[in-house]
Protein backbone atom coordinates (compact mmCIF):
# COMPACT_ATOMS: atom_id res chain seq x y z
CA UNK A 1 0.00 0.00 0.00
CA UNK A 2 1.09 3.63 -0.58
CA UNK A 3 0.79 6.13 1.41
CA UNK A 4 -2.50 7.55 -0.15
CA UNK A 5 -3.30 3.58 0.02
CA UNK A 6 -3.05 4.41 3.42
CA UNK A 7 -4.84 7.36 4.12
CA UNK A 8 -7.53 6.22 2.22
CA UNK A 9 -7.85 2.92 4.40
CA UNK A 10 -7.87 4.58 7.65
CA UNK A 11 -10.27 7.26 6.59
CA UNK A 12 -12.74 5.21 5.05
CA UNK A 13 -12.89 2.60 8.31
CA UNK A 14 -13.00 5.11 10.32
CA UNK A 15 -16.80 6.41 7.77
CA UNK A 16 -17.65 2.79 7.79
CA UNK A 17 -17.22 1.58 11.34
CA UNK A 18 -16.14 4.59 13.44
CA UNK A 19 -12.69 2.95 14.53
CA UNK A 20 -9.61 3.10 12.49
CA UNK A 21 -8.31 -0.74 10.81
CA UNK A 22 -6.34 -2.77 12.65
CA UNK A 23 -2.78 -1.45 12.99
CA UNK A 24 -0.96 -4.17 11.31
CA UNK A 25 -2.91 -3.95 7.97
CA UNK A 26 -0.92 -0.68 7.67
CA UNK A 27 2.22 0.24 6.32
CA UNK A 28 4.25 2.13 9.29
CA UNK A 29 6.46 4.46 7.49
CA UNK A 30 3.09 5.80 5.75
CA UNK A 31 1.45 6.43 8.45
CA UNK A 32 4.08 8.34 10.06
CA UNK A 33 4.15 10.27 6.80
CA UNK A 34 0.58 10.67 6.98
CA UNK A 35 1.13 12.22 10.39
CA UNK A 36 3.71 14.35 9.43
CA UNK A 37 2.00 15.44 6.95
CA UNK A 38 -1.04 16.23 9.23
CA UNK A 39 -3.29 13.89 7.34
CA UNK A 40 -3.28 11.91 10.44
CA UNK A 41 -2.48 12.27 14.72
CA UNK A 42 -0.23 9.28 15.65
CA UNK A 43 -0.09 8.42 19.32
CA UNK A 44 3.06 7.92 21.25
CA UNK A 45 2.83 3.97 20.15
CA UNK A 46 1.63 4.89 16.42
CA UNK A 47 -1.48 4.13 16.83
CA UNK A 48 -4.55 6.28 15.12
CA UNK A 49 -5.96 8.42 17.79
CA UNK A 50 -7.30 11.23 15.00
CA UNK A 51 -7.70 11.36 11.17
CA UNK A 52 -10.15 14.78 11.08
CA UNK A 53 -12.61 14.37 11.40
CA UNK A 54 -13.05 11.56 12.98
CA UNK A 55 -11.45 10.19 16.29
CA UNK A 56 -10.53 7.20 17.84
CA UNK A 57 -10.81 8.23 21.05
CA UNK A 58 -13.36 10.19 23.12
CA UNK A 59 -12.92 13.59 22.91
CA UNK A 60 -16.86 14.91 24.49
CA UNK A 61 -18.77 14.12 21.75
CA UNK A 62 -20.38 11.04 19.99
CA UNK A 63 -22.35 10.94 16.69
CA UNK A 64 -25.19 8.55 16.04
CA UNK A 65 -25.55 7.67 12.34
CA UNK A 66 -28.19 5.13 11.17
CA UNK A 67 -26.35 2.21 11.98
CA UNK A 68 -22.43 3.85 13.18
CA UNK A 69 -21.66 5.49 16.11
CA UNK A 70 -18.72 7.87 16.14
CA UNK A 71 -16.36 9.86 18.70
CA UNK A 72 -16.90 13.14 17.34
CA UNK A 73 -13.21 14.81 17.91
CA UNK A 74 -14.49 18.28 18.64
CA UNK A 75 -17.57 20.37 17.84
CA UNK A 76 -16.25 21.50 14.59
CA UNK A 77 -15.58 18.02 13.48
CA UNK A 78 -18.98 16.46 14.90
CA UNK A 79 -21.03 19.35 12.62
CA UNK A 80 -18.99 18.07 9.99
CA UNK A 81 -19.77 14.56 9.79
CA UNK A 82 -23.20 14.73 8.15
CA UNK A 83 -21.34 16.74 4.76
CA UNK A 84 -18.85 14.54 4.55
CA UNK A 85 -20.56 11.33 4.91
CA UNK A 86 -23.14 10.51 1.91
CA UNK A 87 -25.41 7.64 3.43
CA UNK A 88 -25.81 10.22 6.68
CA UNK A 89 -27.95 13.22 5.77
CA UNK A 90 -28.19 13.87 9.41
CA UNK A 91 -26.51 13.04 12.74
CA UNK A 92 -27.67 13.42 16.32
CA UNK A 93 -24.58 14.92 17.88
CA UNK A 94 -24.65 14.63 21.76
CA UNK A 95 -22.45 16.27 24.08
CA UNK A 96 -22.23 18.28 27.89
CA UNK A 97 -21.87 21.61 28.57
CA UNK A 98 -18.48 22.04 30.33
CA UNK A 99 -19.66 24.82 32.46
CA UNK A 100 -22.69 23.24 34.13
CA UNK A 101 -22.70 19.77 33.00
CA UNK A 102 -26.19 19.86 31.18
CA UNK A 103 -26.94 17.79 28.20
CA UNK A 104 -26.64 18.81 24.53
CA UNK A 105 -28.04 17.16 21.54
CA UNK A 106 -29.11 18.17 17.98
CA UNK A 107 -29.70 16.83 15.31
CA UNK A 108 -27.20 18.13 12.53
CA UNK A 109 -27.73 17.73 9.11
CA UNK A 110 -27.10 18.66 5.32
CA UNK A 111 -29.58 21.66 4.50
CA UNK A 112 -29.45 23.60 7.33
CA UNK A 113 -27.77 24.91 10.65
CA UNK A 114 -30.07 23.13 13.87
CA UNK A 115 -31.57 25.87 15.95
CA UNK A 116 -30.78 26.65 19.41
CA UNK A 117 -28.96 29.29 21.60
CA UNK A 118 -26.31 27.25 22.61
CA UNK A 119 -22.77 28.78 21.74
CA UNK A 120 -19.00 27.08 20.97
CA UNK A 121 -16.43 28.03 22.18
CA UNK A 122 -12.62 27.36 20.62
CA UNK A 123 -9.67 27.85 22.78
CA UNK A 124 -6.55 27.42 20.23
CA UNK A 125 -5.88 29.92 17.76
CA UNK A 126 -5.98 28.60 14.08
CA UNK A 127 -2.20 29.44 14.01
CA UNK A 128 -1.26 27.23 17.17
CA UNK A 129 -4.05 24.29 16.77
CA UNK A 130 -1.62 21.94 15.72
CA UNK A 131 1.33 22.70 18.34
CA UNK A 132 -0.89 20.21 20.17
CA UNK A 133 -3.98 18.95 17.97
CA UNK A 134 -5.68 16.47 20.41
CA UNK A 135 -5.71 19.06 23.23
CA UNK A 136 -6.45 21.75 20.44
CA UNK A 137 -9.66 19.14 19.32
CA UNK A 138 -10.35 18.52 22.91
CA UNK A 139 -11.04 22.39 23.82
CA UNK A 140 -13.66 23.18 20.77
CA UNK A 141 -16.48 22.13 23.00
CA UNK A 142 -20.25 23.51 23.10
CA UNK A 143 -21.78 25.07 25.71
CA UNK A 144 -25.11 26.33 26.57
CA UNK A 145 -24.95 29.85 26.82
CA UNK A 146 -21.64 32.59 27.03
CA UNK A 147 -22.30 32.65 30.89
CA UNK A 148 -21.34 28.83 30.71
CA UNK A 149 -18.28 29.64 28.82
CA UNK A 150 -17.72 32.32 31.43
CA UNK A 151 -17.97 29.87 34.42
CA UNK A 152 -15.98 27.22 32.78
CA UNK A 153 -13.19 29.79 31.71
CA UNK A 154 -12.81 31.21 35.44
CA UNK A 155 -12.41 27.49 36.89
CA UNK A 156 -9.84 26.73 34.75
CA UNK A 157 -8.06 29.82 34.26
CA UNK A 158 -8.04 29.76 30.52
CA UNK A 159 -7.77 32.70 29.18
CA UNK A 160 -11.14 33.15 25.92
CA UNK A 161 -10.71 31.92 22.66
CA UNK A 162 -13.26 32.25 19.93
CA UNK A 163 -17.66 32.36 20.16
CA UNK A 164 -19.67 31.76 17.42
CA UNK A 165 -23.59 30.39 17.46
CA UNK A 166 -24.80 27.38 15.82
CA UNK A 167 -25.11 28.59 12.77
CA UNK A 168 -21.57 30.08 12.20
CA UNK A 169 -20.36 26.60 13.55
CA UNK A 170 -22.20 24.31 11.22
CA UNK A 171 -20.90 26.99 8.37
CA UNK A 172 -17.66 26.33 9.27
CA UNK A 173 -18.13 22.56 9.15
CA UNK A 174 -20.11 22.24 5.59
CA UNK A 175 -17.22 21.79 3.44
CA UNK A 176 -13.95 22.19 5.27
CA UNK A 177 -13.61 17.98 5.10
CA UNK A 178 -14.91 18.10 1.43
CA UNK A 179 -13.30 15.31 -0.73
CA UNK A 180 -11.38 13.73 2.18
CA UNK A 181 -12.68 10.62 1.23
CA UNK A 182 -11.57 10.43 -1.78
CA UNK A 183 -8.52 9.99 -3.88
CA UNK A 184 -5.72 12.96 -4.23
CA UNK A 185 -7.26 14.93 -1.79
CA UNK A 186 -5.15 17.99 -0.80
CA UNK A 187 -5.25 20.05 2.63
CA UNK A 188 -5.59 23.25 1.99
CA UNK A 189 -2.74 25.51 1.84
CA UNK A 190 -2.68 29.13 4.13
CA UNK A 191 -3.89 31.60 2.01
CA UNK A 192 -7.07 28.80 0.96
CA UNK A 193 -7.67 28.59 4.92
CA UNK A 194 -8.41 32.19 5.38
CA UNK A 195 -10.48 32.64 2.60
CA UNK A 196 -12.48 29.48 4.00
CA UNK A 197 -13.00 31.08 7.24
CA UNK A 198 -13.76 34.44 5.41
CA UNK A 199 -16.77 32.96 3.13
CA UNK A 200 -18.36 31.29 6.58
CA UNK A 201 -18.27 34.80 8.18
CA UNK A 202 -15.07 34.42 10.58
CA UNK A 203 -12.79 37.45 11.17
CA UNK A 204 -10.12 38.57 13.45
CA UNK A 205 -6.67 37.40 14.56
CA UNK A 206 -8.01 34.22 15.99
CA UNK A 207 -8.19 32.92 12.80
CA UNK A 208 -5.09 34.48 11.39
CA UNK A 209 -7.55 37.61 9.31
């Protein structure tokens, strides 16, 4: 297998069954490739723990298909599942509030953002999410209000990151993972990123405009 032999695998098992293939199946030195090439987050052993947007490990959200249940890796990823994957016009994405513990759920799908007043929240800056991806993933959480995201930033001493609503987050996720299932896909390069977050209505130094 090649290395977009490899990609491909792990990306489509992950659509398919919501956990990456077994590690043996796969070539090492492409995976670590993959991962370098930030295509892929390897774990300390090289296993899979993230191929975006999917996640093989729990990160505070899962995502009920028809018939697959995934680990959503953040909120950004979890609105993004339903675009990406073609036999799931909608998702019910379920989560907690990390300010008061409450429980979230809505249904996400292809047509339009789901209604609500609930607000996420991303702590990273676009220009430092990958100095630490999995802790990056693990801090673009959903909350129920900005007086949640108030309480939850003055017990852990975080400084704030970045608010949108529902709709500017399901924007964001339409068609940032377009194509990643299939062959030759390309990240996008710096200058495609900003005008990305541009067209979905994002501004301001957190997102490097």
């Amino acid at each position: 297998m090649d290395t977009e032999d490899v990609r491909l695998a792990v990306y489509r098992s992950f659509a398919a069954t919501g956990r990456p293939p077994e590690r043996d199946s796969l070539d090492e030195h492409a995976l670590r490739e993959l991962h370098d090439q930030r295509h892929l987050v390897l774990g300390a052993g090289g296993e899979v723990v993230m191929a975006h947007p999917f996640s093989a490990v729990p990160l505070g959200f899962s995502v009920m298909g028809r018939e697959t249940l995934w680990w959503g890796g953040c909120a950004w990823d979890s609105f993004a599942l339903p675009h990406l994957l073609p036999d799931e016009p909608e998702v019910l994405v379920a989560t907690r509030c990390p300010g008061c513990d409450a429980a979230l759920a809505w249904v996400v799908g292809r047509d339009e953002p789901p209604s609500g007043i609930q607000v996420a929240h991303f702590l990273i800056p676009v220009a430092h999410m990958w100095d630490g991806v999995v802790h990056t993933c693990g801090n673009q959480r959903l909350f129920c209000r900005e007086e949640c995201v108030a309480l939850w930033l003055t017990r852990t001493g975080h400084e704030s990151g970045y608010i949108m609503d529902l709709a500017t987050l399901w924007r964001l996720a339409r068609g940032w993972y377009a194509g990643r299932l299939e062959r030759g896909y390309q990240r996008r390069e710096p200058t495609e990123a900003r005008d990305y977050f541009r067209s979905v209505g994002l501004s301001g130094p957190f997102w490097g405009l």
